[in-house]
C-alpha atoms as a PDB file:
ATOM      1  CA  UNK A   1     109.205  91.774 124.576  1.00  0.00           C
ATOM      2  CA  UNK A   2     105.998  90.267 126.287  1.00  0.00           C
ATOM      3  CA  UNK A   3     104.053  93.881 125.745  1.00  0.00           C
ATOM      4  CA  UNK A   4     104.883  93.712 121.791  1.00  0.00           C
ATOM      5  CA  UNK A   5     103.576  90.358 121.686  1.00  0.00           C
ATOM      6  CA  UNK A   6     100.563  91.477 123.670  1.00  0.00           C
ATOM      7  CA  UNK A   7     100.000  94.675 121.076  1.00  0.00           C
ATOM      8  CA  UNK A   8     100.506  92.261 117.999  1.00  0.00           C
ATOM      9  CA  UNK A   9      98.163  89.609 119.481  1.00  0.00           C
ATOM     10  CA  UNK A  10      95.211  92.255 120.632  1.00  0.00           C
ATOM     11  CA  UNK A  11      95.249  94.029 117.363  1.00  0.00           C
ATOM     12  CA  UNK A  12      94.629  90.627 115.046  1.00  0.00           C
ATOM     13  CA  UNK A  13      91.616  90.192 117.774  1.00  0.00           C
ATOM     14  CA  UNK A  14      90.249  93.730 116.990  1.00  0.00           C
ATOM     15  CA  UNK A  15      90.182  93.020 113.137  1.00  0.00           C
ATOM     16  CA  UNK A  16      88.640  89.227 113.921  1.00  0.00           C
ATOM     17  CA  UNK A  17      85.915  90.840 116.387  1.00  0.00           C
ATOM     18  CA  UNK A  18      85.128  93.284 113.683  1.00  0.00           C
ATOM     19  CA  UNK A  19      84.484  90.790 111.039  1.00  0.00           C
ATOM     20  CA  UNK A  20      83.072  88.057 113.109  1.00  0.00           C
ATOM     21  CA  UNK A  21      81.186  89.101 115.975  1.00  0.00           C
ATOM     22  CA  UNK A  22      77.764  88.909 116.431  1.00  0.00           C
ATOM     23  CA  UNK A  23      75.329  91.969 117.040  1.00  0.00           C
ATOM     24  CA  UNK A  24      73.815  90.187 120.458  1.00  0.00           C
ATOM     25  CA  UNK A  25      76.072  91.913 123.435  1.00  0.00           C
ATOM     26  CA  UNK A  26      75.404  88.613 125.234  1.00  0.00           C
ATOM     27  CA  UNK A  27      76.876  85.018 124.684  1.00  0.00           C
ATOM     28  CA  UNK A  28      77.349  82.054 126.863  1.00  0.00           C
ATOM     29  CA  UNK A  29      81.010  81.204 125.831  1.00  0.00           C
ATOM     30  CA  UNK A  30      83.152  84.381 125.812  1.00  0.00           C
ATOM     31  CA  UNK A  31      86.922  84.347 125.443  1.00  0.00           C
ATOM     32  CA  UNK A  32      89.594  87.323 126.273  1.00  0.00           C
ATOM     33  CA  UNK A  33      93.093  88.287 125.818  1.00  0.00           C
ATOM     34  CA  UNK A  34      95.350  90.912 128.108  1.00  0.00           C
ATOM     35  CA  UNK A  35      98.235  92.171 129.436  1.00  0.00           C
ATOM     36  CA  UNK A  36      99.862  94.492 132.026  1.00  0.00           C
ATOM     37  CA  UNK A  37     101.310  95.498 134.960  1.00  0.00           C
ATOM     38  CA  UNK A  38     102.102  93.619 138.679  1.00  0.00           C
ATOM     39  CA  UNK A  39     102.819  95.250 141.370  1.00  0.00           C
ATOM     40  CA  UNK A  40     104.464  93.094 144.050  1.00  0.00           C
ATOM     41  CA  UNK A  41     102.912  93.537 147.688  1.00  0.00           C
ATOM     42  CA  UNK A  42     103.672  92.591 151.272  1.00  0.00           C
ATOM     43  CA  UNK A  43     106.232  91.011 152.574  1.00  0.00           C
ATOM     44  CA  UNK A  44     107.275  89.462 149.439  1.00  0.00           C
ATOM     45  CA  UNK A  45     107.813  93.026 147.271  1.00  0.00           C
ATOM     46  CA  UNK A  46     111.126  92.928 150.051  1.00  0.00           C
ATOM     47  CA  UNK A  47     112.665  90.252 147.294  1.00  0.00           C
ATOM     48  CA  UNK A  48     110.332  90.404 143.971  1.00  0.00           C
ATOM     49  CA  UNK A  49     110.207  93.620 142.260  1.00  0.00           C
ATOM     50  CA  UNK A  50     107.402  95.071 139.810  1.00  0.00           C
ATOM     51  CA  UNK A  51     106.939  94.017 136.784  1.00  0.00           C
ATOM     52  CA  UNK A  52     104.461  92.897 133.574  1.00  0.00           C
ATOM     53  CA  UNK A  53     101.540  90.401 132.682  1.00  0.00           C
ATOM     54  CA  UNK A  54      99.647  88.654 130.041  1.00  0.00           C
ATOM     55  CA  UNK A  55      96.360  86.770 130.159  1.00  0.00           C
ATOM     56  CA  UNK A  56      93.845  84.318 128.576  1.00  0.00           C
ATOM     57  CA  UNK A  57      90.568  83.019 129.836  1.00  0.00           C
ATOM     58  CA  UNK A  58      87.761  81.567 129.078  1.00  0.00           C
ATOM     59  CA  UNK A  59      84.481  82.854 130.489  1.00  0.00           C
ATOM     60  CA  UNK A  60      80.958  80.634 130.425  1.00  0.00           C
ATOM     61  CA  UNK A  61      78.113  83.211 131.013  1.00  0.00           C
ATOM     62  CA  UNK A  62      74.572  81.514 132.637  1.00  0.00           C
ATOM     63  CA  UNK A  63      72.579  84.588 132.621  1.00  0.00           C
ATOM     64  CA  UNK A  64      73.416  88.187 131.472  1.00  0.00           C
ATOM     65  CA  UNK A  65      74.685  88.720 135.775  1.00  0.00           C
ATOM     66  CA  UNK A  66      76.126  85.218 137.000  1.00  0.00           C
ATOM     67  CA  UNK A  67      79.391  83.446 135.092  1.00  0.00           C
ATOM     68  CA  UNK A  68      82.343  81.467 135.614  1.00  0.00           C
ATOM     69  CA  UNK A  69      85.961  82.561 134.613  1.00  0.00           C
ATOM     70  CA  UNK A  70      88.453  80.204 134.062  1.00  0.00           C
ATOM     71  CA  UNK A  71      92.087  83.046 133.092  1.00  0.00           C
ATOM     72  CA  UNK A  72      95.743  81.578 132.811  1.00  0.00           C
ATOM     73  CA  UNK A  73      97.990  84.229 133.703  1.00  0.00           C
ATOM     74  CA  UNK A  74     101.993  84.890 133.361  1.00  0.00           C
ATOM     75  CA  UNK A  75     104.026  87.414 135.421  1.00  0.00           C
ATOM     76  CA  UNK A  76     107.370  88.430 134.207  1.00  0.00           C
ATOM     77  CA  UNK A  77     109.354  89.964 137.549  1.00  0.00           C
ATOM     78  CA  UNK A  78     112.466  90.910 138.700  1.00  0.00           C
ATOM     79  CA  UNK A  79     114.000  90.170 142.017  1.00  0.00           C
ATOM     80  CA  UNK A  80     115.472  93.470 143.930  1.00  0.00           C
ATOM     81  CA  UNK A  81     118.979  94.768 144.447  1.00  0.00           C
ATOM     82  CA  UNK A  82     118.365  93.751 147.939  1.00  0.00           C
ATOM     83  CA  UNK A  83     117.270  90.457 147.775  1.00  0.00           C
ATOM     84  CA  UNK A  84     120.395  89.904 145.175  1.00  0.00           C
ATOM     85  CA  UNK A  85     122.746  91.156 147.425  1.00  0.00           C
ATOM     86  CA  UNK A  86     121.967  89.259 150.414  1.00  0.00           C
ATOM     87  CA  UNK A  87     122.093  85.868 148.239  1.00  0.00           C
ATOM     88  CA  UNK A  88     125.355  87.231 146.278  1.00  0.00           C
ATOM     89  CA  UNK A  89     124.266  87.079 143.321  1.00  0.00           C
ATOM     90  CA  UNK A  90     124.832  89.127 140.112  1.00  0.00           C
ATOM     91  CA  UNK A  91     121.357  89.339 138.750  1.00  0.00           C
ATOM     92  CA  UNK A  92     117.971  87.799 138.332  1.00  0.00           C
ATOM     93  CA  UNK A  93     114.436  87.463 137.588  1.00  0.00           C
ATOM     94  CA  UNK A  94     111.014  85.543 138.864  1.00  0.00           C
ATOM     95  CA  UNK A  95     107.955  84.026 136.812  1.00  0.00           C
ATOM     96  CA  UNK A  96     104.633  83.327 138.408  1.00  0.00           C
ATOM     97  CA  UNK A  97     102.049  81.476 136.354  1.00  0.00           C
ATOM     98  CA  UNK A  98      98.370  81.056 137.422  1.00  0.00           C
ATOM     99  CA  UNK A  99      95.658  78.946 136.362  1.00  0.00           C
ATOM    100  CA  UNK A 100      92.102  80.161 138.328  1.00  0.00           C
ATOM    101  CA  UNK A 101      88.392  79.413 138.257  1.00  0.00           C
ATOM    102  CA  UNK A 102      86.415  82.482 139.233  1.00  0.00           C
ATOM    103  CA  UNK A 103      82.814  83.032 139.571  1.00  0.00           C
ATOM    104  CA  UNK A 104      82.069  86.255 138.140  1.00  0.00           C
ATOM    105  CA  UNK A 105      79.163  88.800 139.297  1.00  0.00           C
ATOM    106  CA  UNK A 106      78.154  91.761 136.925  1.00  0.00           C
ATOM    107  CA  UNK A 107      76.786  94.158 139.519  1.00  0.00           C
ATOM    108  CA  UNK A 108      76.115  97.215 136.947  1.00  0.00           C
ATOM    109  CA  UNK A 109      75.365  97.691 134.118  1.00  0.00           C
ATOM    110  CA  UNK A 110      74.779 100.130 131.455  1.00  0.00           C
ATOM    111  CA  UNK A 111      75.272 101.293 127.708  1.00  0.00           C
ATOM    112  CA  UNK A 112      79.016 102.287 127.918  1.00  0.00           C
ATOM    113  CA  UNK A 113      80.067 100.018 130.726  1.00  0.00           C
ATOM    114  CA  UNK A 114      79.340  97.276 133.081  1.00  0.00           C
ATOM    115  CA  UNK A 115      81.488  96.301 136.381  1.00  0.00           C
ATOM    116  CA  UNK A 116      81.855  93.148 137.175  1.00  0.00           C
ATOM    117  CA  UNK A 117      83.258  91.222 140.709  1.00  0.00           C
ATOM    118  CA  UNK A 118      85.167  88.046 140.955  1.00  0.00           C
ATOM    119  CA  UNK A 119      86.838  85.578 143.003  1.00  0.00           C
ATOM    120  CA  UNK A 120      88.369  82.042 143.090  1.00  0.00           C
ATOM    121  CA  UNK A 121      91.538  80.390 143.276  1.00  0.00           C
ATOM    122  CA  UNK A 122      93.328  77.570 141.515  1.00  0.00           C
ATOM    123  CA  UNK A 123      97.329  76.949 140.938  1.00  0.00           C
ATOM    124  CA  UNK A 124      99.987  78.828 141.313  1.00  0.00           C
ATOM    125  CA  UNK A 125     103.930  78.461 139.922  1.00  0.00           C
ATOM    126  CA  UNK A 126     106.821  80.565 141.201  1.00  0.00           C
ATOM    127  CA  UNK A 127     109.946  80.368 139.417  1.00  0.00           C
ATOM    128  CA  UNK A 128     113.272  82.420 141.096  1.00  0.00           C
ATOM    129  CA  UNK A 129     115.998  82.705 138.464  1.00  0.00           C
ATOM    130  CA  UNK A 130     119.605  83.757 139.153  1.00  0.00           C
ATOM    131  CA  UNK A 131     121.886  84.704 136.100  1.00  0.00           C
ATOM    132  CA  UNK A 132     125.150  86.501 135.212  1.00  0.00           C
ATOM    133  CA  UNK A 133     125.613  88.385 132.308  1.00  0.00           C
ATOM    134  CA  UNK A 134     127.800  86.437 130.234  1.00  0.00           C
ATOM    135  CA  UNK A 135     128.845  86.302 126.106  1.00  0.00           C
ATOM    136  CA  UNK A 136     128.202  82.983 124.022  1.00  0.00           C
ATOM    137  CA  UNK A 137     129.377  82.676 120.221  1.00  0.00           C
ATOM    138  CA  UNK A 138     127.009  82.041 117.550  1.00  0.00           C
ATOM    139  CA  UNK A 139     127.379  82.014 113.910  1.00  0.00           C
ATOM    140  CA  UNK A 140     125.941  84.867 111.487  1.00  0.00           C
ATOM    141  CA  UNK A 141     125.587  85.382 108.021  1.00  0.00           C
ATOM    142  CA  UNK A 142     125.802  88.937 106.989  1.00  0.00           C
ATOM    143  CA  UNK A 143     125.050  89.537 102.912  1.00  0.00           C
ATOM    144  CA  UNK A 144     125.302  93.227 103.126  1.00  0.00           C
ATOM    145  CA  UNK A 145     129.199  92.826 104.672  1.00  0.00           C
ATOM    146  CA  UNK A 146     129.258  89.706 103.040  1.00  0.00           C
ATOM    147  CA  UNK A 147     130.397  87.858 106.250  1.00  0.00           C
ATOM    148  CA  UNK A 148     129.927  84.489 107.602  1.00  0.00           C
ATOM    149  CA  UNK A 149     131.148  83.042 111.028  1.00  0.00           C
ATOM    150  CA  UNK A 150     131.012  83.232 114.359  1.00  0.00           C
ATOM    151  CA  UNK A 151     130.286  86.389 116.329  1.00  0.00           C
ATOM    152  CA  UNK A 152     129.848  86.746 120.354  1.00  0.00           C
ATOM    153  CA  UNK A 153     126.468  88.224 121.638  1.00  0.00           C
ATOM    154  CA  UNK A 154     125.202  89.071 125.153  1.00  0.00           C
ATOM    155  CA  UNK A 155     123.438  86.214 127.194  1.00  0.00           C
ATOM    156  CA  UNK A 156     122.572  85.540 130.521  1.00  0.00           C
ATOM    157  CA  UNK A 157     123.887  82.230 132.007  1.00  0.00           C
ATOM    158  CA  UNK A 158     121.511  80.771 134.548  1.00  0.00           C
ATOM    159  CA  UNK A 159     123.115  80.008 137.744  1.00  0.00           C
ATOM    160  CA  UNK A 160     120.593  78.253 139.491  1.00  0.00           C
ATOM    161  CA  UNK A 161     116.758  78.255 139.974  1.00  0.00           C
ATOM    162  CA  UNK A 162     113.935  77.405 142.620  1.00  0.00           C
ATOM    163  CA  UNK A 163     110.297  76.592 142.065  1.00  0.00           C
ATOM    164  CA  UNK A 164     107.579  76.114 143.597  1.00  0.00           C
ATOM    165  CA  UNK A 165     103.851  74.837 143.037  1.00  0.00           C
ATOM    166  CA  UNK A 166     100.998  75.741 145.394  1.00  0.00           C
ATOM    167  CA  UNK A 167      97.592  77.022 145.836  1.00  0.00           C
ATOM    168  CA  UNK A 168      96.447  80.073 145.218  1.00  0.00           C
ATOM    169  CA  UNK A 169      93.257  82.497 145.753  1.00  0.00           C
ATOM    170  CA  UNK A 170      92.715  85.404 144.190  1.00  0.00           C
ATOM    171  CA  UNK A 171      89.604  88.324 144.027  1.00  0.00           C
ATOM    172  CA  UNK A 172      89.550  90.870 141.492  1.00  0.00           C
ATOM    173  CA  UNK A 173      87.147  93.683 139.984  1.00  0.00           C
ATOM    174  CA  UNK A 174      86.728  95.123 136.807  1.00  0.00           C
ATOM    175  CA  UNK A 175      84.955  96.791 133.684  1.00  0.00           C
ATOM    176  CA  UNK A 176      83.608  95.782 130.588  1.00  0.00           C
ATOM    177  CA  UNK A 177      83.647  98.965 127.826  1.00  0.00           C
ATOM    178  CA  UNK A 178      81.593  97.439 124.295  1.00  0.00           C
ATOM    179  CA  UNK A 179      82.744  98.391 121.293  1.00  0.00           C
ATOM    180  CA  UNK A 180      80.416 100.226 118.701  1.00  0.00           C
ATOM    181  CA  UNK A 181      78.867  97.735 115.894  1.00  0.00           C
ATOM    182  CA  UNK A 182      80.401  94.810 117.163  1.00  0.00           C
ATOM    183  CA  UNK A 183      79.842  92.437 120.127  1.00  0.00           C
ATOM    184  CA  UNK A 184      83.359  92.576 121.700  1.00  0.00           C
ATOM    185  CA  UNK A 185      84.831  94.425 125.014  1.00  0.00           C
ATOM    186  CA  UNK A 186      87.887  96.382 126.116  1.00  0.00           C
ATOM    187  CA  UNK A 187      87.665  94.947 129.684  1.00  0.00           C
ATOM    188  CA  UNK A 188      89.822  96.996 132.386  1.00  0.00           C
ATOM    189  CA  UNK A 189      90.431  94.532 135.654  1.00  0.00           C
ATOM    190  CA  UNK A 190      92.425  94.258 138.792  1.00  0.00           C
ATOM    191  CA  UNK A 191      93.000  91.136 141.093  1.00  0.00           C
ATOM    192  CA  UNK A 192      94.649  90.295 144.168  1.00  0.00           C
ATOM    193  CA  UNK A 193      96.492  86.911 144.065  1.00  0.00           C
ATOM    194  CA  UNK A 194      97.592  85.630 147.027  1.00  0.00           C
ATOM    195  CA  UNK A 195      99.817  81.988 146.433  1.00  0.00           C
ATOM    196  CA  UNK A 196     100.894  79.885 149.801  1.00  0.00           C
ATOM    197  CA  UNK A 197     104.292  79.649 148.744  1.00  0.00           C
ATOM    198  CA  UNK A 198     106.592  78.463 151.804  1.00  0.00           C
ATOM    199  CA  UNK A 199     108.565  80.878 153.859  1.00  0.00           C
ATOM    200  CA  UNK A 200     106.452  83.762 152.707  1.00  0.00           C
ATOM    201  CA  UNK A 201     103.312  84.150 150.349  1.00  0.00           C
ATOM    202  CA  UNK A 202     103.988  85.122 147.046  1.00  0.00           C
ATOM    203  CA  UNK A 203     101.307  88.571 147.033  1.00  0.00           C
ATOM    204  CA  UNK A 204     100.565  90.095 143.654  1.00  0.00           C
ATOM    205  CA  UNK A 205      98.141  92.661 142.100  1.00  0.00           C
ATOM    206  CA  UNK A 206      98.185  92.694 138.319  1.00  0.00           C
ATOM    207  CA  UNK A 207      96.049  95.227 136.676  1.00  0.00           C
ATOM    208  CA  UNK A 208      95.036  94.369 132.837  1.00  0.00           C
ATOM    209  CA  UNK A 209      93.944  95.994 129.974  1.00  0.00           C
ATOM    210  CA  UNK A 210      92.183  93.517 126.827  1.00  0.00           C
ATOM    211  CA  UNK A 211      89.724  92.416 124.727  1.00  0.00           C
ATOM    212  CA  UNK A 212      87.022  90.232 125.678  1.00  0.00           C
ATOM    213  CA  UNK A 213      84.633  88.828 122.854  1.00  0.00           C
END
């Protein structure tokens, strides 16, 4: 679900960057857009399992080399069999939500690419979900079968939950690929995010693909 929103969302920001960017590769206010996958290390991947993320940031560029990123950032996970188990529970899932303010560093750069370093840190929001597949009636309205009333569908009923707010650093590298006749970037980037959750810290390394412009 959150990768088809990502596709629909990146491809109305090709067509805008086509039609409204600027020839001039370099501006002081840049904005991007991403999503992909987060791996779950350390002690923590023992619980949390793999799983996807989306992005948004907002970048202010001083010179062509030296910037500040600020990104928000959602993690969809899951929680493993093992970690489900030893609670007894049925099933589950975990969201992490960022909010960072990197200084960014373009250390090369050249006509099809540039690299770029960053680090910061910021807030971080863990949410552990437990659920149970369960069925809840709703009401449809079929004109082909010319049917109306109620019908049961597949849910999950949330057991119980546990959050948690904390700080967070994080460091990260990536690329910047322009786009012919128009001033926006596919950007490539991985981070390391490492939140001060109690018990154990929550350790993640989401690698994104996006648009920058």
């Amino acid at each position: 679900m959150y990768l088809h929103r990502f596709t629909a969302i990146v491809s109305g920001l090709f067509l805008f960057a086509g039609v409204a960017a600027a020839q001039d590769d370099f501006h002081h206010l840049t904005f991007n857009v991403g999503g992909g996958f987060t791996a779950v290390t350390q002690g923590v991947s023992n619980r949390l399992d793999h799983g996807g993320n989306l992005q948004g940031g907002v970048g202010l560029n001083f010179t062509r080399h030296l910037g500040v990123q600020g990104t928000f950032m959602f993690n969809g996970l899951g929680i493993t069999r093992s970690a489900l188990n030893a609670a007894g529970q049925p099933d589950g899932s975990a969201r992490v939500y960022t909010f960072t303010v990197d200084p960014k560093l373009t250390v090369w750069s050249g006509e099809k690419a540039s690299l770029y370093l960053l680090g910061g840190g910021g807030w971080m929001r863990r949410t552990v979900e437990f659920t149970q597949p369960t069925l809840v009636s709703t009401f449809i309205f079929d004109p082909w079968f010319g049917y109306y009333g109620p019908v049961l569908v597949p849910a999950n009923q949330v057991l119980g939950s546990i959050t948690q707010d904390t700080g967070v650093w994080d460091v990260g590298a990536g690329f910047n690929f322009p786009l012919p006749r128009t001033s926006a970037k596919l950007y490539l980037e991985a981070r390391y995010f490492d939140g001060m959750t109690n018990g154990r810290h929550t350790t993640l390394v989401p690698i994104t693909f996006g648009v920058r412009w």
